[in-house]
Protein backbone atom coordinates (compact mmCIF):
# COMPACT_ATOMS: atom_id res chain seq x y z
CA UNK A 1 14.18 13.27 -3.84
CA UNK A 2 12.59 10.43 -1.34
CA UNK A 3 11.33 7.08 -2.36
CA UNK A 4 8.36 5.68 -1.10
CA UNK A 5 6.62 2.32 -1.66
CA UNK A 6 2.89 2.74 -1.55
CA UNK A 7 0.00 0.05 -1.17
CA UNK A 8 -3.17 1.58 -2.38
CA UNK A 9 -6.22 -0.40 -1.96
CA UNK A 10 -10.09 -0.93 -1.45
CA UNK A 11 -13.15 -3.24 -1.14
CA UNK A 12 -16.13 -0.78 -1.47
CA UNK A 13 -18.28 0.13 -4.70
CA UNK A 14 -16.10 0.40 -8.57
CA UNK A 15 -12.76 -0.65 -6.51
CA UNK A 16 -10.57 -0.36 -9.65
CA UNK A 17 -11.99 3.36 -10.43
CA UNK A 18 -10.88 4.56 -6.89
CA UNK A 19 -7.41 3.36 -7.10
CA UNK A 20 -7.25 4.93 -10.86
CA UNK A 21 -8.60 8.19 -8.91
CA UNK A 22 -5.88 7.59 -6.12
CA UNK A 23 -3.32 7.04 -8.30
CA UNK A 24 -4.07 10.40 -10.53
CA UNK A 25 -4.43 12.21 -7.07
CA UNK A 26 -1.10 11.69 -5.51
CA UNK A 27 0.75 12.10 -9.56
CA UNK A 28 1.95 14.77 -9.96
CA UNK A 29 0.69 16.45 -6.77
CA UNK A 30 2.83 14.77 -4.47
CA UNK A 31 5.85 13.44 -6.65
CA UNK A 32 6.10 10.72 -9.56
CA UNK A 33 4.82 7.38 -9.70
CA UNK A 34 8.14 5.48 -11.02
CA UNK A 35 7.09 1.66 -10.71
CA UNK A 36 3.53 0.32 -10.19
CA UNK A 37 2.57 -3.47 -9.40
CA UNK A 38 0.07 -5.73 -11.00
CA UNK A 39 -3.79 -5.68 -9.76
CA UNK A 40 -4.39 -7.55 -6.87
CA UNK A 41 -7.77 -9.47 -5.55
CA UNK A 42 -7.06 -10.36 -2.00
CA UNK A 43 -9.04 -11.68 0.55
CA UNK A 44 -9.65 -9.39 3.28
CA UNK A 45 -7.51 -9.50 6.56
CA UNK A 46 -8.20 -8.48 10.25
CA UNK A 47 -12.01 -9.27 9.60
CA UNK A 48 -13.52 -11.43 7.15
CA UNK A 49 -16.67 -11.16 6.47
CA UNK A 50 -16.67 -8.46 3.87
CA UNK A 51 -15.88 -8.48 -0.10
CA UNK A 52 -12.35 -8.65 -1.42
CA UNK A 53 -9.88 -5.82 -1.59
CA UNK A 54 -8.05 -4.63 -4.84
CA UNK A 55 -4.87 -3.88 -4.26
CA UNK A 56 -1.44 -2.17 -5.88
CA UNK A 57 1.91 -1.46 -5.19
CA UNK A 58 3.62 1.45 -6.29
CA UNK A 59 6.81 3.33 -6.16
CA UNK A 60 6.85 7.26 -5.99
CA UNK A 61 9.14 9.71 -6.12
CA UNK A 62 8.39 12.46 -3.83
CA UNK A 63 9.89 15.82 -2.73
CA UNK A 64 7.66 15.76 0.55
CA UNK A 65 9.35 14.17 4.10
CA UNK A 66 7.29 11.05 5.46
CA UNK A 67 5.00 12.99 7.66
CA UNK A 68 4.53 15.37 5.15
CA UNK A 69 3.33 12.66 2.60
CA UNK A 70 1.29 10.66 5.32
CA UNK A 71 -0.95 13.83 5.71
CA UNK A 72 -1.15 14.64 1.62
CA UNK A 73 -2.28 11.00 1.58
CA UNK A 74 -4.94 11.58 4.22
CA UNK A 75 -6.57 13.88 2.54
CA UNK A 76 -6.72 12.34 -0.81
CA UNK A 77 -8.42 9.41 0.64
CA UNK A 78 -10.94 12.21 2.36
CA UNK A 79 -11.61 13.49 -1.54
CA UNK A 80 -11.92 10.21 -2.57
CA UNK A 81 -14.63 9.65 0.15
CA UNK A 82 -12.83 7.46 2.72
CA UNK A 83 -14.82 7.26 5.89
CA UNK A 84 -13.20 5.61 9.03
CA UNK A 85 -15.37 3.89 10.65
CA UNK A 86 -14.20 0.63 12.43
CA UNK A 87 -10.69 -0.65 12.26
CA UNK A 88 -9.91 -3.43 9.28
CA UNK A 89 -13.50 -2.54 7.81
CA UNK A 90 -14.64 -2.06 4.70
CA UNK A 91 -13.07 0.94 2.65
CA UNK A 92 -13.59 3.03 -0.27
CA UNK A 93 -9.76 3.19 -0.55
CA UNK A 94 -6.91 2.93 1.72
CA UNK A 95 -3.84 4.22 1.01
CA UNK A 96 -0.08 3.22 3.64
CA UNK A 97 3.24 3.97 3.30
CA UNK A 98 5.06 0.69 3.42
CA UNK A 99 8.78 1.94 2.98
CA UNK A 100 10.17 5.79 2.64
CA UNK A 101 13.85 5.77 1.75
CA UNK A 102 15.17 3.30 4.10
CA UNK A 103 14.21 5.24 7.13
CA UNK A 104 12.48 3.64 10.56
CA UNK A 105 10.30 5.92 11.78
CA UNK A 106 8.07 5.69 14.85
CA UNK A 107 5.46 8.82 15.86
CA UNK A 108 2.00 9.12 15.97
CA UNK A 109 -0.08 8.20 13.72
CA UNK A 110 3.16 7.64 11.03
CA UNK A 111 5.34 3.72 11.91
CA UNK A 112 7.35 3.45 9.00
CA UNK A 113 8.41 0.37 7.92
CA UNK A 114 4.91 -0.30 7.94
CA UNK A 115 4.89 -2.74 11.08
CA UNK A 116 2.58 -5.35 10.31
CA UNK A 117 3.78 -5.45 6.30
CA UNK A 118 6.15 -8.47 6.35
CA UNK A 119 2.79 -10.74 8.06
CA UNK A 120 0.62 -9.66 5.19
CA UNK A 121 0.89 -11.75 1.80
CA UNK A 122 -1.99 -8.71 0.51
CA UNK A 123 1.14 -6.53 0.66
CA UNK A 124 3.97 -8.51 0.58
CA UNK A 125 2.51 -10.37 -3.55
CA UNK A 126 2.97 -6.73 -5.30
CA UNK A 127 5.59 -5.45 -3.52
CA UNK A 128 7.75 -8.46 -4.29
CA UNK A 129 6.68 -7.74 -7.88
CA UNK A 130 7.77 -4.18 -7.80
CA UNK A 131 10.56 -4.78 -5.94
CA UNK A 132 11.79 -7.80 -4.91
CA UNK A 133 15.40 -7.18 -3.86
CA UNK A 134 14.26 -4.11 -1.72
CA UNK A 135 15.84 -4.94 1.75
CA UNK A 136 13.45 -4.17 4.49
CA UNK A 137 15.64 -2.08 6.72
CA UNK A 138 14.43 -3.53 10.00
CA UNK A 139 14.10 -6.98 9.21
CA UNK A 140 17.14 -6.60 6.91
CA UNK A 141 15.10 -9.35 3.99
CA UNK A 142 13.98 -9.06 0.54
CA UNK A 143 10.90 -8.51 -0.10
CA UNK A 144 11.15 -12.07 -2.07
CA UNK A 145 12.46 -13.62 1.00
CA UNK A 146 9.88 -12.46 3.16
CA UNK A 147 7.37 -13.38 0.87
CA UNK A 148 8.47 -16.85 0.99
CA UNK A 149 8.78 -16.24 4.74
CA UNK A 150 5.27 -15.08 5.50
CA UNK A 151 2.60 -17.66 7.30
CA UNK A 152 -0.83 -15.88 5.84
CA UNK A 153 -2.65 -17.86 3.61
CA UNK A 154 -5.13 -15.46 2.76
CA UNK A 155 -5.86 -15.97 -1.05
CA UNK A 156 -4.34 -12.99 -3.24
CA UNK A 157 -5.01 -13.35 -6.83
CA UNK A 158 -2.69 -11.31 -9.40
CA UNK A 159 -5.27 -9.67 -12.19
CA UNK A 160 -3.18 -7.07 -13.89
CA UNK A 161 -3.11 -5.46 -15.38
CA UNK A 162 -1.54 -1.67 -14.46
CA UNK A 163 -3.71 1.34 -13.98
């Protein structure tokens, strides 16, 4: 069985609903969900001028490889209704692969540790929450320290509670 840390998140129409539906999409069809963060209200990063994002954290336990997942998780964000139009844009749900075991993992279209995770406090808030001694296998830091580490100021507001 793999372990894989999960941020699910979104910034379009009832943004709590979609992550419920996300969330009830990849259990049991893709493994179990073993840990889940907080809620999340964070501001949105890469371009700003568009509503805040929900976001969650969540551990699952999955039977699938990395590549395998990434593509299951494609395609539930296609049910849900995800449409990708412009990179960092506004989304009906998003849904990356932050850590899978404690592999590093670089081919197309899959970078796992997620690469741009430890400069993101959006990520970094509920992961630290759901696990904050998890060592980040390329930076070799908690989650914790990185959090304390990490430059963006973006606001991220905890809301709880678990869905």
């Amino acid at each position: 069985m793999n372990r894989a840390y999960l941020l699910i998140g979104g910034n379009q129409g009832d943004r709590q609903n979609y992550l419920k539906m996300a969330t009830e999409k990849i259990e049991p069809a893709l493994g179990s969900i073993s840990g889940r963060s907080a809620l999340y209200e964070t501001a949105p990063w890469g371009r700003t001028d568009q509503p805040a994002f929900l976001n969650q954290a969540i551990a699952l336990d999955t039977p699938l490889s990395a590549p395998q997942l990434m593509g299951a998780l494609l395609s539930i964000e296609g049910d849900i209704g995800r449409i990708r139009a412009e990179k960092f844009g506004p989304r009906i749900i998003d849904i990356d692969i932050l850590f899978f075991n404690d592999e590093i993992m670089e081919e197309e279209g899959l970078v796992i540790p997620h690469p741009q995770f430890a400069y993101r406090r959006f990520a970094l808030e509920p992961m630290n929450e759901l696990a904050p001694g998890l060592l980040h296998p390329v930076l070799h830091k908690t989650m914790g320290a990185l959090l304390e580490a990490c430059t963006d100021n973006l606001d991220v507001k905890k809301l709880g509670p678990r869905i």
